[in-house]
Protein backbone atom coordinates (compact mmCIF):
# COMPACT_ATOMS: atom_id res chain seq x y z
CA UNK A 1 -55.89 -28.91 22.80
CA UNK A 2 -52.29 -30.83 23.39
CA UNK A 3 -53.42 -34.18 22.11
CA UNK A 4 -49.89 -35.35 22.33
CA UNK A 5 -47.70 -35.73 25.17
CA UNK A 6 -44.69 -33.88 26.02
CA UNK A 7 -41.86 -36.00 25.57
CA UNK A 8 -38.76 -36.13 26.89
CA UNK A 9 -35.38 -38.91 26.37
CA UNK A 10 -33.84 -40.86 29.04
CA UNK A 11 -30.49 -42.50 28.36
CA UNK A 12 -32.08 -46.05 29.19
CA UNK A 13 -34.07 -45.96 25.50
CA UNK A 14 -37.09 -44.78 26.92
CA UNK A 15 -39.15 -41.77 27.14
CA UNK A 16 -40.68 -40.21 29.70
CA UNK A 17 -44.78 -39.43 28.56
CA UNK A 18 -46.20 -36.54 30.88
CA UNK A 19 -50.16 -36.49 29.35
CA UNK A 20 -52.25 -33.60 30.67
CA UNK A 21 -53.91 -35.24 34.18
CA UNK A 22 -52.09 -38.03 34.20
CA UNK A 23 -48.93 -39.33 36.31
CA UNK A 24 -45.34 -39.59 34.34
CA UNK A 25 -45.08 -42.92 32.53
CA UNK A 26 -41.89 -45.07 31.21
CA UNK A 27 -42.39 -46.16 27.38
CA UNK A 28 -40.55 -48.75 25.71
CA UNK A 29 -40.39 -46.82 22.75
CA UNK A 30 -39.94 -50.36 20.79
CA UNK A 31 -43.58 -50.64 21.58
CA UNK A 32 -45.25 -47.08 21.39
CA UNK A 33 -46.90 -47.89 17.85
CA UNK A 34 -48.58 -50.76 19.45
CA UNK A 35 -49.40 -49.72 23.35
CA UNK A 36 -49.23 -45.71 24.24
CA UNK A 37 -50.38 -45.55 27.90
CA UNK A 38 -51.88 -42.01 27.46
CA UNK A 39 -54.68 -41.31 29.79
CA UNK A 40 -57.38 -39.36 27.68
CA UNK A 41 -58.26 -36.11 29.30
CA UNK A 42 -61.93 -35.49 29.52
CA UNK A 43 -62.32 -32.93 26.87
CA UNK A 44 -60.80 -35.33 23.95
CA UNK A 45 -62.86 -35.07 20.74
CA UNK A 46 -64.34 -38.44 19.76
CA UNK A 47 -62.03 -37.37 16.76
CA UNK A 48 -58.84 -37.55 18.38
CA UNK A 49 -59.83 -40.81 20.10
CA UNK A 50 -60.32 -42.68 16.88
CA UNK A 51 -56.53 -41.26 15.63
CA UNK A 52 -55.03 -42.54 19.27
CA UNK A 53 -57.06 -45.82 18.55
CA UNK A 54 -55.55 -45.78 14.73
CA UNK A 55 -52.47 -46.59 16.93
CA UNK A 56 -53.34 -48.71 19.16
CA UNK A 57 -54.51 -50.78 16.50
CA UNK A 58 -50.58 -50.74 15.24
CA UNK A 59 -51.62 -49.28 11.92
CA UNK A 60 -48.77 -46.90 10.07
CA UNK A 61 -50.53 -43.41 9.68
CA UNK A 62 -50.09 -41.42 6.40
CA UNK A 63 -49.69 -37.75 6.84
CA UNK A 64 -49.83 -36.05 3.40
CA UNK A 65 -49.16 -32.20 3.36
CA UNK A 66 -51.69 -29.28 2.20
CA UNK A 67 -49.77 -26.74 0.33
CA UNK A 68 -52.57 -23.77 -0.15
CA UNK A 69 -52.53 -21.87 -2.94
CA UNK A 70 -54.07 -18.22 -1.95
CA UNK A 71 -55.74 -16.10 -4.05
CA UNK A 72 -52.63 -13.42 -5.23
CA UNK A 73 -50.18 -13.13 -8.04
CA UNK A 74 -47.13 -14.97 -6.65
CA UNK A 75 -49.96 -18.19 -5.01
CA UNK A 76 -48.78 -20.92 -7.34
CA UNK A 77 -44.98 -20.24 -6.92
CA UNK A 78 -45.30 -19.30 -2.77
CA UNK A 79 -47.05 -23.33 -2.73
CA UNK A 80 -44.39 -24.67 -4.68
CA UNK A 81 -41.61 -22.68 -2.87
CA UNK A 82 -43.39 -24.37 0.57
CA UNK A 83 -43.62 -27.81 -1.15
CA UNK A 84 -40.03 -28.14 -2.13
CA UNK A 85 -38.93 -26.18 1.44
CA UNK A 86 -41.45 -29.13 3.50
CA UNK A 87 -41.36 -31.49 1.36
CA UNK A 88 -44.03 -34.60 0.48
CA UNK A 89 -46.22 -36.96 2.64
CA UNK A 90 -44.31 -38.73 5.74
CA UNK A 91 -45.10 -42.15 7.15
CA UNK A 92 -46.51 -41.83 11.17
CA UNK A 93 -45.31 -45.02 13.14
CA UNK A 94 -46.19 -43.85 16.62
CA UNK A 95 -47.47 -40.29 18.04
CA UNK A 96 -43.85 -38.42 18.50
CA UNK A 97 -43.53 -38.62 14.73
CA UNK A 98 -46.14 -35.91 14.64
CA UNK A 99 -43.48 -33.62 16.48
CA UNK A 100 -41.60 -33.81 12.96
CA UNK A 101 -44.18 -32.23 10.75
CA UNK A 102 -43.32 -28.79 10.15
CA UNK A 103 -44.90 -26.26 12.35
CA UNK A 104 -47.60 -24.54 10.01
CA UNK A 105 -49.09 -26.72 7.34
CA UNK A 106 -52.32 -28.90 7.81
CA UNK A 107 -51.88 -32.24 6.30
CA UNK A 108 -54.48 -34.91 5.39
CA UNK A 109 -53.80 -38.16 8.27
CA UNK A 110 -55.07 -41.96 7.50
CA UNK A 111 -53.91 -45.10 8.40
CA UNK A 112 -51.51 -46.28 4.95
CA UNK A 113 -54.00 -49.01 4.31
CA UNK A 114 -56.89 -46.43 3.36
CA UNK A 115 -57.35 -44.61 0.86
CA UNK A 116 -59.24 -41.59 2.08
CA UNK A 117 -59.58 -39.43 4.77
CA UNK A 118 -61.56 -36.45 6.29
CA UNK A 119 -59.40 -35.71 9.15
CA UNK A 120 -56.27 -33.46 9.08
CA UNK A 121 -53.93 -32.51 11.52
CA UNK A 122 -51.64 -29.59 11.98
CA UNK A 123 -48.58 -28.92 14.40
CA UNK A 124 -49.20 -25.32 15.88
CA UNK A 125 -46.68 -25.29 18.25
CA UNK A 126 -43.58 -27.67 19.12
CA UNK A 127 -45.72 -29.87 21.51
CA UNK A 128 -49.17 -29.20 20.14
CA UNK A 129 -50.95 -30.96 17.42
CA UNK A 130 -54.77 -29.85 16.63
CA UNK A 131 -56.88 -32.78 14.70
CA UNK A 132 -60.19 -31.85 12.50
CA UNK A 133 -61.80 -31.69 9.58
CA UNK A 134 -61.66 -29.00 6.56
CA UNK A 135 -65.31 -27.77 4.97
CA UNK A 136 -66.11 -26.03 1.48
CA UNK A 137 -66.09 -22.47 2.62
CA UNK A 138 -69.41 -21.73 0.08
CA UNK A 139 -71.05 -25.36 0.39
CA UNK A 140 -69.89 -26.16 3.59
CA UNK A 141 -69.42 -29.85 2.75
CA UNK A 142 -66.63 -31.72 4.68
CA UNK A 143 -63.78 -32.08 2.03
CA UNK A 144 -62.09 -34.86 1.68
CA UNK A 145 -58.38 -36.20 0.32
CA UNK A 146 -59.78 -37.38 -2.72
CA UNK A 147 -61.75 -34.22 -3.07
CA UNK A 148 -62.04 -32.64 -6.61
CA UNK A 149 -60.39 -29.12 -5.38
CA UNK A 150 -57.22 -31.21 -3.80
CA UNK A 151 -54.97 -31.73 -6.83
CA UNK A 152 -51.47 -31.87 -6.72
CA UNK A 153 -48.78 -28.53 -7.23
């Protein structure tokens, strides 16, 4: 699903917001954290409405990066070689920040002022951003940021 808008600059310091179903909107971009006139189309998780409303409320979200380590000889060093090429968690003041996360890694997303979170979010495409959850593959319990198998590289 595109949760996000396509976005586009104008030369007057606003964007134009085309949202799937909806008509094109000006944004003061000064006030996207705050109000972001996105109509919700009708097949929004309940998931991604409480990360649009984690805006609306004006909170700062927290995206912090999930560097995998698979299961092969060179895992450890391939995670760290991602790590230092992506780099470490990145402050989210308003949705087109998640256009800057690189294309490819899940992260863990929260507004700063928590200190967990079960919902990630990963940039699959330049204008597509997928929001969820991560389970135990054997257990099948919903994992978590403070999780015992999430540890830092």
């Amino acid at each position: 699903m595109n949760l996000l808008p396509q976005l586009k600059k104008k030369q007057t310091g606003q964007i134009v917001v085309v949202a799937a179903a909806s008509p094109t909107e000006l944004v003061d971009l000064s006030k996207l954290n705050y109000q972001c006139p996105l109509s919700v189309p009708p097949d929004t998780t309940d998931l991604e409405k409480d990360v649009m409303g984690w805006f609306a409320a004006g909170h700062e979200i927290l995206w912090i990066p999930i560097y995998e380590v698979r299961d092969e000889p060179t895992g450890i060093a391939d995670a760290i070689a991602e790590k230092d090429h992506f780099g470490g968690p990145r402050l989210i003041r308003d949705v087109t920040d998640f256009y800057a996360l690189p294309l490819g890694i899940k992260g863990w997303v929260f507004p700063a002022h928590l200190d967990d979170t079960d919902v990630i979010c990963l940039r699959e495409a330049s204008t597509e951003i997928s929001i969820g959850h991560l389970q135990h593959p054997v257990t099948g319990q919903r994992l978590t940021w403070r999780y015992d198998t999430e540890s830092e590289l």
